[in-house]
ModelCIF file with pLDDT and N, C-alpha, C, O atoms, coordinates in Angstrom:
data_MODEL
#
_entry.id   MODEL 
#
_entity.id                         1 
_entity.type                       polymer 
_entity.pdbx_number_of_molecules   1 
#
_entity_poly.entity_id                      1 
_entity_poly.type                           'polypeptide(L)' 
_entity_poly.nstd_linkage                   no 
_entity_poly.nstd_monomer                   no 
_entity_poly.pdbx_seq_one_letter_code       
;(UNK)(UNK)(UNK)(UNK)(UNK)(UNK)(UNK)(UNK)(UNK)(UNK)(UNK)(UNK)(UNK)(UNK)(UNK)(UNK)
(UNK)(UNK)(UNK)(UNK)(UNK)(UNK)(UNK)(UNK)(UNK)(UNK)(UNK)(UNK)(UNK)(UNK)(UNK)(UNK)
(UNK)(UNK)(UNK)(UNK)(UNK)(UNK)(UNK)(UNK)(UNK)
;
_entity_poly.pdbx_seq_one_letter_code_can   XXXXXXXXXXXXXXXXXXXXXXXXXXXXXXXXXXXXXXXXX 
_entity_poly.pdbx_strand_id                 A 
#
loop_
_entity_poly_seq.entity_id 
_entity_poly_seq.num 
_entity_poly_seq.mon_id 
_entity_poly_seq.hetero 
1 1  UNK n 
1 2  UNK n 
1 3  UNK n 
1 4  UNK n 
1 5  UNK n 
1 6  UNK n 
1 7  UNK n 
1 8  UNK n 
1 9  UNK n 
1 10 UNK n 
1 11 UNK n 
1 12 UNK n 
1 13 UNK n 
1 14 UNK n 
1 15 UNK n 
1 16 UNK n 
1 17 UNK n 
1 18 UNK n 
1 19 UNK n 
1 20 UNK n 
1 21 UNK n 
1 22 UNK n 
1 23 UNK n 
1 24 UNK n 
1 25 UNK n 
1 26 UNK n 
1 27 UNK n 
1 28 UNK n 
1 29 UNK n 
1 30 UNK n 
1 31 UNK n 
1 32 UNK n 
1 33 UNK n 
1 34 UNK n 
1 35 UNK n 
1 36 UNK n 
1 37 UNK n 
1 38 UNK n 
1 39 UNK n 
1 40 UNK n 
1 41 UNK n 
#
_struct_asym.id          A 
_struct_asym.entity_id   1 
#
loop_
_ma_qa_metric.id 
_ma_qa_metric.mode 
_ma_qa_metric.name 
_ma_qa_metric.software_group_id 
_ma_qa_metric.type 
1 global pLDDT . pLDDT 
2 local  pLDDT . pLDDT 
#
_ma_qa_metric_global.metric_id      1 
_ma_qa_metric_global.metric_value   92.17 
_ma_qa_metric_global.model_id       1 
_ma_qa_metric_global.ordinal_id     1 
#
loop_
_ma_qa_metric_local.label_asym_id 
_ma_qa_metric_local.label_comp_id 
_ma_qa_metric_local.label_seq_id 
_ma_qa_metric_local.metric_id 
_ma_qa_metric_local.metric_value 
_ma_qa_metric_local.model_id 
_ma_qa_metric_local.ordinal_id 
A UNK 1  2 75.00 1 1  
A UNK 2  2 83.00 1 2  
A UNK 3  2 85.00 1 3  
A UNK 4  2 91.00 1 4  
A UNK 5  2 94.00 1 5  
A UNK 6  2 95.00 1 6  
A UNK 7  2 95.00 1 7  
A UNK 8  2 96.00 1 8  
A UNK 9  2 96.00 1 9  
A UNK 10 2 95.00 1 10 
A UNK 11 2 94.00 1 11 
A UNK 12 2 92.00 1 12 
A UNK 13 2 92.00 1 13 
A UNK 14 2 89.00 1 14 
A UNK 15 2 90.00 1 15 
A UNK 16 2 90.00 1 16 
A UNK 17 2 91.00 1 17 
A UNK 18 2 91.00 1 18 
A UNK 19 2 91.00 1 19 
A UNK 20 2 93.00 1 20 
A UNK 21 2 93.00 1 21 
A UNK 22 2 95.00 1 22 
A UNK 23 2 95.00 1 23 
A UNK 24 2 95.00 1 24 
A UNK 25 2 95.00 1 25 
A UNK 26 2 95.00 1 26 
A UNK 27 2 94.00 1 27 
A UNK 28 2 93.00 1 28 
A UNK 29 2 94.00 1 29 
A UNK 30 2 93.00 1 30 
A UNK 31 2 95.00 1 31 
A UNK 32 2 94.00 1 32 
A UNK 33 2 94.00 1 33 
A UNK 34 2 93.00 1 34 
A UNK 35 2 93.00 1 35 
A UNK 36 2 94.00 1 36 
A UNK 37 2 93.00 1 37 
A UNK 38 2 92.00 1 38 
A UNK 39 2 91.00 1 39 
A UNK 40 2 90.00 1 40 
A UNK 41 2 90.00 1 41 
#
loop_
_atom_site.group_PDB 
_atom_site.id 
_atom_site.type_symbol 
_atom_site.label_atom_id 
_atom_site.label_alt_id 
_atom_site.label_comp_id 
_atom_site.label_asym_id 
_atom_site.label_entity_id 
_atom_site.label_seq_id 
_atom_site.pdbx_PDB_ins_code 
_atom_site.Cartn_x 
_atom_site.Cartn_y 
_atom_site.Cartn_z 
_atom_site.occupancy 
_atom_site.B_iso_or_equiv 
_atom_site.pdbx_formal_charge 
_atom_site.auth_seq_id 
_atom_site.auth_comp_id 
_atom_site.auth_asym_id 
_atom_site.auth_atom_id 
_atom_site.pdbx_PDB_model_num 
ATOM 1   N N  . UNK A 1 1  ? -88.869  -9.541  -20.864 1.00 75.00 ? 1  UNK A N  1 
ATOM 2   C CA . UNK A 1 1  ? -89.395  -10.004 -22.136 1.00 75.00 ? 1  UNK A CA 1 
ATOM 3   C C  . UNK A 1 1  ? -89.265  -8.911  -23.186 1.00 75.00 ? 1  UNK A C  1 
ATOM 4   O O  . UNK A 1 1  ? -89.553  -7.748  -22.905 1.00 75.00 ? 1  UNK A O  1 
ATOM 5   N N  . UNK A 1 2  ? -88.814  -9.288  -24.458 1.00 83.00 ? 2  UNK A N  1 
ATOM 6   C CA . UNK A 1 2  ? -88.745  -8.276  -25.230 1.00 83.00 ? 2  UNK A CA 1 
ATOM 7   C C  . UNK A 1 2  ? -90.163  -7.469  -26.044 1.00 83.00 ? 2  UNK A C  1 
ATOM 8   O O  . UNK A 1 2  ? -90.960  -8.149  -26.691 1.00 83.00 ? 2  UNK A O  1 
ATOM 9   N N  . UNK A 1 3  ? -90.272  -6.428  -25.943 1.00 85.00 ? 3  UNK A N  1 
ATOM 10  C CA . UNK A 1 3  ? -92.094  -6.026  -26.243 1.00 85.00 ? 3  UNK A CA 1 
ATOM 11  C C  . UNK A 1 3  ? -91.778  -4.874  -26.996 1.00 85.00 ? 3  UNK A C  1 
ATOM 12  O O  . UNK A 1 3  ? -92.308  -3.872  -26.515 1.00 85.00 ? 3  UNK A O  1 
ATOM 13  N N  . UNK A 1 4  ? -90.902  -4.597  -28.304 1.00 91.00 ? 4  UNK A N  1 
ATOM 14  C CA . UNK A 1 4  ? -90.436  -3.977  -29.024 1.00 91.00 ? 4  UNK A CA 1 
ATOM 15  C C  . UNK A 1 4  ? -91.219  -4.396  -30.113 1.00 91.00 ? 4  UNK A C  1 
ATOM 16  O O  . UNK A 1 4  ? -90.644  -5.196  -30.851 1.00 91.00 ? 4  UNK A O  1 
ATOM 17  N N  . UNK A 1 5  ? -92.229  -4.122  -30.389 1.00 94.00 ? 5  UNK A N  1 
ATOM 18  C CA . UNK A 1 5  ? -92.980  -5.106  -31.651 1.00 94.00 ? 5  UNK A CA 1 
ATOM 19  C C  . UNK A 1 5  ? -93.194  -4.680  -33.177 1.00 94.00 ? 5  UNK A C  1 
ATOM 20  O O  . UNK A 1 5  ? -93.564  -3.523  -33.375 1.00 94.00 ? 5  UNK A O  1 
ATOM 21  N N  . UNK A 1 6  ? -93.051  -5.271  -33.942 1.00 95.00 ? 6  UNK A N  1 
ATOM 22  C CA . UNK A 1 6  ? -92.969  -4.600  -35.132 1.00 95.00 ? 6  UNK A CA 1 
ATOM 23  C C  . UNK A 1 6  ? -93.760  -5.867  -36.082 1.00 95.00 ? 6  UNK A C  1 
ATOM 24  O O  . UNK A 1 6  ? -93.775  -6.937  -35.473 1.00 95.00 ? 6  UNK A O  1 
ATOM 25  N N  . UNK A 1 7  ? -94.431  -5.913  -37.503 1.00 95.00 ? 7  UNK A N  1 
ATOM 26  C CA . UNK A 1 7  ? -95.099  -6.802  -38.131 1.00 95.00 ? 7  UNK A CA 1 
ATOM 27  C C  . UNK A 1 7  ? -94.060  -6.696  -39.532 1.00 95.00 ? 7  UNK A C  1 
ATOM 28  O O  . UNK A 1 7  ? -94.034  -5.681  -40.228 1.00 95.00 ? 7  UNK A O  1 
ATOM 29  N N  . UNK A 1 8  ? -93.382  -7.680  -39.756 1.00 96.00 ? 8  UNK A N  1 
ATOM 30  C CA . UNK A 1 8  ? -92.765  -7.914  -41.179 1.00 96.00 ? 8  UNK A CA 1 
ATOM 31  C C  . UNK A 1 8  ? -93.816  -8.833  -42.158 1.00 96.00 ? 8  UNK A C  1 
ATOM 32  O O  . UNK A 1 8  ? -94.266  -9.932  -41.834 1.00 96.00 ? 8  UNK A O  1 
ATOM 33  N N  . UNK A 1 9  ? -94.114  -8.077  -43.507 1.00 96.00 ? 9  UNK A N  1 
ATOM 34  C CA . UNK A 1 9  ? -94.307  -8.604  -44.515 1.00 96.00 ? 9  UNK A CA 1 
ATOM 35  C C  . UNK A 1 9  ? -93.188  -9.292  -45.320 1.00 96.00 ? 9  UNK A C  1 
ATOM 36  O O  . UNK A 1 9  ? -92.286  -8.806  -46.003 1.00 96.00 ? 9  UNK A O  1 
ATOM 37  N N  . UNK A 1 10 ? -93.552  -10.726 -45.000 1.00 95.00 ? 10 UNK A N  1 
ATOM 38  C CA . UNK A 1 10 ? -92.328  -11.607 -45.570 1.00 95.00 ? 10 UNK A CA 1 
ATOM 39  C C  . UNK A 1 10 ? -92.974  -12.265 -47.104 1.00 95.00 ? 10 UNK A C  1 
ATOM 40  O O  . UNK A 1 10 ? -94.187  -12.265 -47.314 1.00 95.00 ? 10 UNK A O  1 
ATOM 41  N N  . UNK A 1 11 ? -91.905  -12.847 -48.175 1.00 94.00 ? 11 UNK A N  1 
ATOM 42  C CA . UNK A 1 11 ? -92.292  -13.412 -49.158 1.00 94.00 ? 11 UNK A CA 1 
ATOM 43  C C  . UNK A 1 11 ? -91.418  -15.117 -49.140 1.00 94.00 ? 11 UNK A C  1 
ATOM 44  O O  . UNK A 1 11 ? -90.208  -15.340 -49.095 1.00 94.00 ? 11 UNK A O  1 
ATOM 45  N N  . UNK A 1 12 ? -92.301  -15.862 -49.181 1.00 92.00 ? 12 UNK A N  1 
ATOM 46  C CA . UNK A 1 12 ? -91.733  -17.292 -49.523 1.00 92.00 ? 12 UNK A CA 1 
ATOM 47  C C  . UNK A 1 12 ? -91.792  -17.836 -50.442 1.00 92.00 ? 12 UNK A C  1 
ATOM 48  O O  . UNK A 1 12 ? -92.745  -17.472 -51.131 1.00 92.00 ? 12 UNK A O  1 
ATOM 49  N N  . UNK A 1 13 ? -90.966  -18.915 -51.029 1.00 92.00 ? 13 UNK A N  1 
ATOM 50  C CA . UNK A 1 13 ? -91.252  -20.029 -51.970 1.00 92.00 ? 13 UNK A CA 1 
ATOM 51  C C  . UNK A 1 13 ? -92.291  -20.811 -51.222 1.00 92.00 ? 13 UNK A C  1 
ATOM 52  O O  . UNK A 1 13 ? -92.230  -20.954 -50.001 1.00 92.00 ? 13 UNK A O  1 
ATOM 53  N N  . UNK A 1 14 ? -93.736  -21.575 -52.348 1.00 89.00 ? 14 UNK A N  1 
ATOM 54  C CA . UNK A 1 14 ? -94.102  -22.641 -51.940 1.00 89.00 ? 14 UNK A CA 1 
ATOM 55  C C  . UNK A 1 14 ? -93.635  -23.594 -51.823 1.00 89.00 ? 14 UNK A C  1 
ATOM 56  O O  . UNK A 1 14 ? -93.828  -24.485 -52.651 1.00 89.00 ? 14 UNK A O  1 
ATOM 57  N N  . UNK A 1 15 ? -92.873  -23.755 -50.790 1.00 90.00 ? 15 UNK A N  1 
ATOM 58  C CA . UNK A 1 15 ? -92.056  -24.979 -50.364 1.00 90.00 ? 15 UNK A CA 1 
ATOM 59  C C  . UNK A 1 15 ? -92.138  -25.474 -49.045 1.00 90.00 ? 15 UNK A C  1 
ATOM 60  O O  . UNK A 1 15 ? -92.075  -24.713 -48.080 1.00 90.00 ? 15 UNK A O  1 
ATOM 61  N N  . UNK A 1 16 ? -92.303  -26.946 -48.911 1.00 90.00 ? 16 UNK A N  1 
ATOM 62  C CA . UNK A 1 16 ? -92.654  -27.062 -47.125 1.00 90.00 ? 16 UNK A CA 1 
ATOM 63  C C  . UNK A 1 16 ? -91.247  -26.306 -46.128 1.00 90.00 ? 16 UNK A C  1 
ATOM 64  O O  . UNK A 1 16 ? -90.124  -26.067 -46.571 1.00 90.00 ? 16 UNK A O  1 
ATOM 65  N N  . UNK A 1 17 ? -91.653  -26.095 -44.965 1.00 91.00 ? 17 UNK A N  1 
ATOM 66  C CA . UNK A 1 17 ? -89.827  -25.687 -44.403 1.00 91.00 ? 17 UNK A CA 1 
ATOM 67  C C  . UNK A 1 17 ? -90.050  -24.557 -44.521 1.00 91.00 ? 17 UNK A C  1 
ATOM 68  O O  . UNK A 1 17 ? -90.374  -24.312 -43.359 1.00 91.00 ? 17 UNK A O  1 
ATOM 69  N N  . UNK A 1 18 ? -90.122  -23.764 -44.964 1.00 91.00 ? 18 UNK A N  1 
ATOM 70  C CA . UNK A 1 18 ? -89.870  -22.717 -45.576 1.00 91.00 ? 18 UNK A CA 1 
ATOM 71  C C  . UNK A 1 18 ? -90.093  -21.502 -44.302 1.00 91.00 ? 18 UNK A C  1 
ATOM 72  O O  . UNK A 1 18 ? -89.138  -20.885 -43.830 1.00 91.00 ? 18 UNK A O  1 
ATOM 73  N N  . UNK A 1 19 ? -91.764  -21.265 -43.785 1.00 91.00 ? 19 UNK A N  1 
ATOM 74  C CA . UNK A 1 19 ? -91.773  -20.648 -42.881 1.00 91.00 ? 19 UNK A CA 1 
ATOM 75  C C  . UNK A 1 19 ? -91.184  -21.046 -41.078 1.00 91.00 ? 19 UNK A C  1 
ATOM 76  O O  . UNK A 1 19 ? -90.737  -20.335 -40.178 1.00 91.00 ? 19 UNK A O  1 
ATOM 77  N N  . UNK A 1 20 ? -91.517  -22.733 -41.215 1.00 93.00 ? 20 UNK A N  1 
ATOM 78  C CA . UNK A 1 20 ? -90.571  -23.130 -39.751 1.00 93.00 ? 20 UNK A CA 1 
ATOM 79  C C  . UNK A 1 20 ? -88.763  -22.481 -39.993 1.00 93.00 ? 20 UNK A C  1 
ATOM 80  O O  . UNK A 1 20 ? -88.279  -21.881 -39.033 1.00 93.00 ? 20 UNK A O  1 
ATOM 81  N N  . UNK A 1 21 ? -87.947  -22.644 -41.195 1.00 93.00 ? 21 UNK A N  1 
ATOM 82  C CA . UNK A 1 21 ? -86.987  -22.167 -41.186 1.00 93.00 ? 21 UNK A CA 1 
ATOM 83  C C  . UNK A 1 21 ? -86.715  -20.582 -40.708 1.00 93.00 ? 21 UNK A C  1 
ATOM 84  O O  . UNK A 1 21 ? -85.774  -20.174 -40.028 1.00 93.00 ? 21 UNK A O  1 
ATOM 85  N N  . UNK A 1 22 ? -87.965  -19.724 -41.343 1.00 95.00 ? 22 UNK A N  1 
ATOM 86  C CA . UNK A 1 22 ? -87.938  -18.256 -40.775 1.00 95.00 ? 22 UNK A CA 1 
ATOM 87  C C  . UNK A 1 22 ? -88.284  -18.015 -39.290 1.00 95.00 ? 22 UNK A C  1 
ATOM 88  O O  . UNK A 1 22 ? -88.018  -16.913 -38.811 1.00 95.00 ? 22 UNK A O  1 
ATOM 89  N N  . UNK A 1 23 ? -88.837  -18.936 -38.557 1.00 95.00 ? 23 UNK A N  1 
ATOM 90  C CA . UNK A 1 23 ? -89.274  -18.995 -37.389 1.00 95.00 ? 23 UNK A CA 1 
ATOM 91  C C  . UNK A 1 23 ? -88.277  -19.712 -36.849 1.00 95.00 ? 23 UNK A C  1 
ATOM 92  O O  . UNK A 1 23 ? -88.932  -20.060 -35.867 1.00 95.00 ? 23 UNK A O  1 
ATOM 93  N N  . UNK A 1 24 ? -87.678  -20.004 -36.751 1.00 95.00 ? 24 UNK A N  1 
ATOM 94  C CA . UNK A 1 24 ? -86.612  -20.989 -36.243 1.00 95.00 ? 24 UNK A CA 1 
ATOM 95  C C  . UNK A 1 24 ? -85.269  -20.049 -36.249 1.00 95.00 ? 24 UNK A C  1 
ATOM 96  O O  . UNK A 1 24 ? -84.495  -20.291 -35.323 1.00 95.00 ? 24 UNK A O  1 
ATOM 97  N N  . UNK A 1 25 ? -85.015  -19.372 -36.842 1.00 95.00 ? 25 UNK A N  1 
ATOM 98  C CA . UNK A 1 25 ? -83.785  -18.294 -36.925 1.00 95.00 ? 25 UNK A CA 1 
ATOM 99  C C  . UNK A 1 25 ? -84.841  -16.681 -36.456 1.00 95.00 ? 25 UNK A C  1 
ATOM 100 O O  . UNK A 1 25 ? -84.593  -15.604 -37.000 1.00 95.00 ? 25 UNK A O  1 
ATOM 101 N N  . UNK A 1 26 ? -85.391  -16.757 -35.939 1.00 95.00 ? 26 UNK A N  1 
ATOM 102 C CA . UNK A 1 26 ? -86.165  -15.050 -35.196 1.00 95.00 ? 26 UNK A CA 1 
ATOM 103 C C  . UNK A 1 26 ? -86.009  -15.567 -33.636 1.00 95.00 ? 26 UNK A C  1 
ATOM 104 O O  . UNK A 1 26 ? -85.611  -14.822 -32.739 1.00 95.00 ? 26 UNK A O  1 
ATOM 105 N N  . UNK A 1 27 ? -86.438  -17.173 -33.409 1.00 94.00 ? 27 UNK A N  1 
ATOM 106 C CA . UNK A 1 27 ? -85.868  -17.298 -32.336 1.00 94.00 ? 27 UNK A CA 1 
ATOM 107 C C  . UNK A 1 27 ? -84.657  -18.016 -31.868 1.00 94.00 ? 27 UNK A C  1 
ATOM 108 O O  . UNK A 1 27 ? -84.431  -18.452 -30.740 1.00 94.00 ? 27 UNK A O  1 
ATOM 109 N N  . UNK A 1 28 ? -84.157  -18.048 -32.591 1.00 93.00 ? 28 UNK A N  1 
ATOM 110 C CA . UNK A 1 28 ? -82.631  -18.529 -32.067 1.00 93.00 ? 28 UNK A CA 1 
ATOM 111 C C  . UNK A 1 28 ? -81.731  -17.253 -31.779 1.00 93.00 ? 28 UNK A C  1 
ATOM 112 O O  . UNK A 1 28 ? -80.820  -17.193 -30.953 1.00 93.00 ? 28 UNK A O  1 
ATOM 113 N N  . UNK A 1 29 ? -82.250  -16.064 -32.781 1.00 94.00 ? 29 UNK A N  1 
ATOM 114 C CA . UNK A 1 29 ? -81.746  -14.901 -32.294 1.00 94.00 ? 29 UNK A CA 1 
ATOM 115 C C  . UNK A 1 29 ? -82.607  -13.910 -31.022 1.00 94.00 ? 29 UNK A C  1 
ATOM 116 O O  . UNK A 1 29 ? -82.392  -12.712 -30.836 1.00 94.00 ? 29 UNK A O  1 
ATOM 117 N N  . UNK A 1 30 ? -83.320  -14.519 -30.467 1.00 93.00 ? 30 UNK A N  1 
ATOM 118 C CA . UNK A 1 30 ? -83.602  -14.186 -29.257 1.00 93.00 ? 30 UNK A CA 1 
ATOM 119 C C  . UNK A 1 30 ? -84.621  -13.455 -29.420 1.00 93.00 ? 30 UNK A C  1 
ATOM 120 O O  . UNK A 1 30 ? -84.842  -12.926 -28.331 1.00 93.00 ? 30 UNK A O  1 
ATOM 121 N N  . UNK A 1 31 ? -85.493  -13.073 -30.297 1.00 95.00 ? 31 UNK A N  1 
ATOM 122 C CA . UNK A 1 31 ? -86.936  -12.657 -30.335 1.00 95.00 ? 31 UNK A CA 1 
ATOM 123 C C  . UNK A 1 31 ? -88.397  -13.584 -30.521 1.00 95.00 ? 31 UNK A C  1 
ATOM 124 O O  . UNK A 1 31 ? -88.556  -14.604 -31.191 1.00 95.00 ? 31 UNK A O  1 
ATOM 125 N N  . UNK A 1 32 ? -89.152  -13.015 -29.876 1.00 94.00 ? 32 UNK A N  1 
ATOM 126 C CA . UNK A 1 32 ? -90.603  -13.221 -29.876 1.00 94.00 ? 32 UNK A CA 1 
ATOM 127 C C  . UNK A 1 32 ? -91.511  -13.323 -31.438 1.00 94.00 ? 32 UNK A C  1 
ATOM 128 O O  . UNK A 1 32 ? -91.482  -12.381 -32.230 1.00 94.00 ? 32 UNK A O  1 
ATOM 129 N N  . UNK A 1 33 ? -92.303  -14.619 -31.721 1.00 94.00 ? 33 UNK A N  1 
ATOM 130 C CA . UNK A 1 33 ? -93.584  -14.417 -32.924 1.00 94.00 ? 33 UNK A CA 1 
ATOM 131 C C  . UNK A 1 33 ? -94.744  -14.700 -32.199 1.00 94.00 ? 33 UNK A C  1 
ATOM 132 O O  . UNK A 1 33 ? -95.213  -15.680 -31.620 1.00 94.00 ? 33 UNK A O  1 
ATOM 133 N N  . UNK A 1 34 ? -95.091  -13.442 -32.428 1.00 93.00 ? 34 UNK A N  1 
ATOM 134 C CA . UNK A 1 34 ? -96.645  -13.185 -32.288 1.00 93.00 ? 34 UNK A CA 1 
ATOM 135 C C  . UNK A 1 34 ? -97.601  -13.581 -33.422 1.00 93.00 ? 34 UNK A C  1 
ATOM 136 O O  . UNK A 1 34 ? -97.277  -14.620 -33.998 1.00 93.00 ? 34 UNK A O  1 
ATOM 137 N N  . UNK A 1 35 ? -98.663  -12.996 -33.843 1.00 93.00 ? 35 UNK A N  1 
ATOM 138 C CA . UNK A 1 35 ? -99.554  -13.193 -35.092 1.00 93.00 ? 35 UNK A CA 1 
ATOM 139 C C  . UNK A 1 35 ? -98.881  -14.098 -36.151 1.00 93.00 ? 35 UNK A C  1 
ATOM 140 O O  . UNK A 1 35 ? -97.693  -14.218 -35.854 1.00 93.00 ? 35 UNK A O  1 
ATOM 141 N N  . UNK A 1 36 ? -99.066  -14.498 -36.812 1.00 94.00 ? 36 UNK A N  1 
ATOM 142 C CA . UNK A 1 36 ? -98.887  -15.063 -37.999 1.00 94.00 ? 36 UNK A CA 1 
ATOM 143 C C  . UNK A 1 36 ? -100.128 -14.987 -39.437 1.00 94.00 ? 36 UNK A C  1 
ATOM 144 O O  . UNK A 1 36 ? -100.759 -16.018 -39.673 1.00 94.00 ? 36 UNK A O  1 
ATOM 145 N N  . UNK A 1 37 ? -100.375 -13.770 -40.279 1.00 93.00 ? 37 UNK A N  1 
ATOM 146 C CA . UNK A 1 37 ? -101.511 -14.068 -41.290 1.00 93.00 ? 37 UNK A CA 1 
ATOM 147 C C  . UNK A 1 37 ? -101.072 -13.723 -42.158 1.00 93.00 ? 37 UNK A C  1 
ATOM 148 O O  . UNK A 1 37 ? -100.223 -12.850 -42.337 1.00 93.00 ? 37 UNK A O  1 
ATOM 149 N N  . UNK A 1 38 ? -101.799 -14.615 -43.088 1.00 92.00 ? 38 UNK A N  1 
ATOM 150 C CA . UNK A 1 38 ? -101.461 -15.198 -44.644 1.00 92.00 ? 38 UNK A CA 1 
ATOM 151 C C  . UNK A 1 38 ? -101.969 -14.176 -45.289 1.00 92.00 ? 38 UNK A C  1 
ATOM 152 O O  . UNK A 1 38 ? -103.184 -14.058 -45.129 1.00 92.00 ? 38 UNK A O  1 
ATOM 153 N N  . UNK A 1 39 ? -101.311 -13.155 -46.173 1.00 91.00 ? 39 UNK A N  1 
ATOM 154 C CA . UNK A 1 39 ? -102.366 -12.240 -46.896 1.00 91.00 ? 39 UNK A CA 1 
ATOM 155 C C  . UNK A 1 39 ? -102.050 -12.862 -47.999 1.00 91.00 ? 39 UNK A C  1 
ATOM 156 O O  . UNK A 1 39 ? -103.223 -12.551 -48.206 1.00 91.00 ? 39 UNK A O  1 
ATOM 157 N N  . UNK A 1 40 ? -101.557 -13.595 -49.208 1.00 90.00 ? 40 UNK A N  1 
ATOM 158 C CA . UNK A 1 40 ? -101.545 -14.018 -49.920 1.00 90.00 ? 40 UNK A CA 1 
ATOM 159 C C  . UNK A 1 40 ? -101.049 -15.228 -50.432 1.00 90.00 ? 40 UNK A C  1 
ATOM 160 O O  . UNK A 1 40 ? -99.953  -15.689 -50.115 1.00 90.00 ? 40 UNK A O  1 
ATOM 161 N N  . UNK A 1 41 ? -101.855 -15.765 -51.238 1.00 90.00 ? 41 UNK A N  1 
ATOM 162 C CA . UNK A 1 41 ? -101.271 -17.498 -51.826 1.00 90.00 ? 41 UNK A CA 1 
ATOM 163 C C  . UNK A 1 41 ? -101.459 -17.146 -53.376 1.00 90.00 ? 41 UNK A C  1 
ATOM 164 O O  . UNK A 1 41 ? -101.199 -17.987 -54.236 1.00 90.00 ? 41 UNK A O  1 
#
């Protein structure tokens, strides 16, 4: 299992999709999401 862990501060459009699309390409390239928190809206 990969346990190389690191936390990216990401920025999105309010748009639906948006974060399943970023999650959807972290694992298609073969890594792990852990946590997920919202620091800002």
């Amino acid at each position: 299992l990969p346990d190389y862990d690191v936390v990216l501060t990401v920025r999105n459009a309010q748009r639906p999709g948006m974060i399943g699309a970023l999650l959807g390409v972290i694992g298609e390239h073969g890594a792990l999401v852990g946590d997920i928190e919202t620091r800002y809206v």
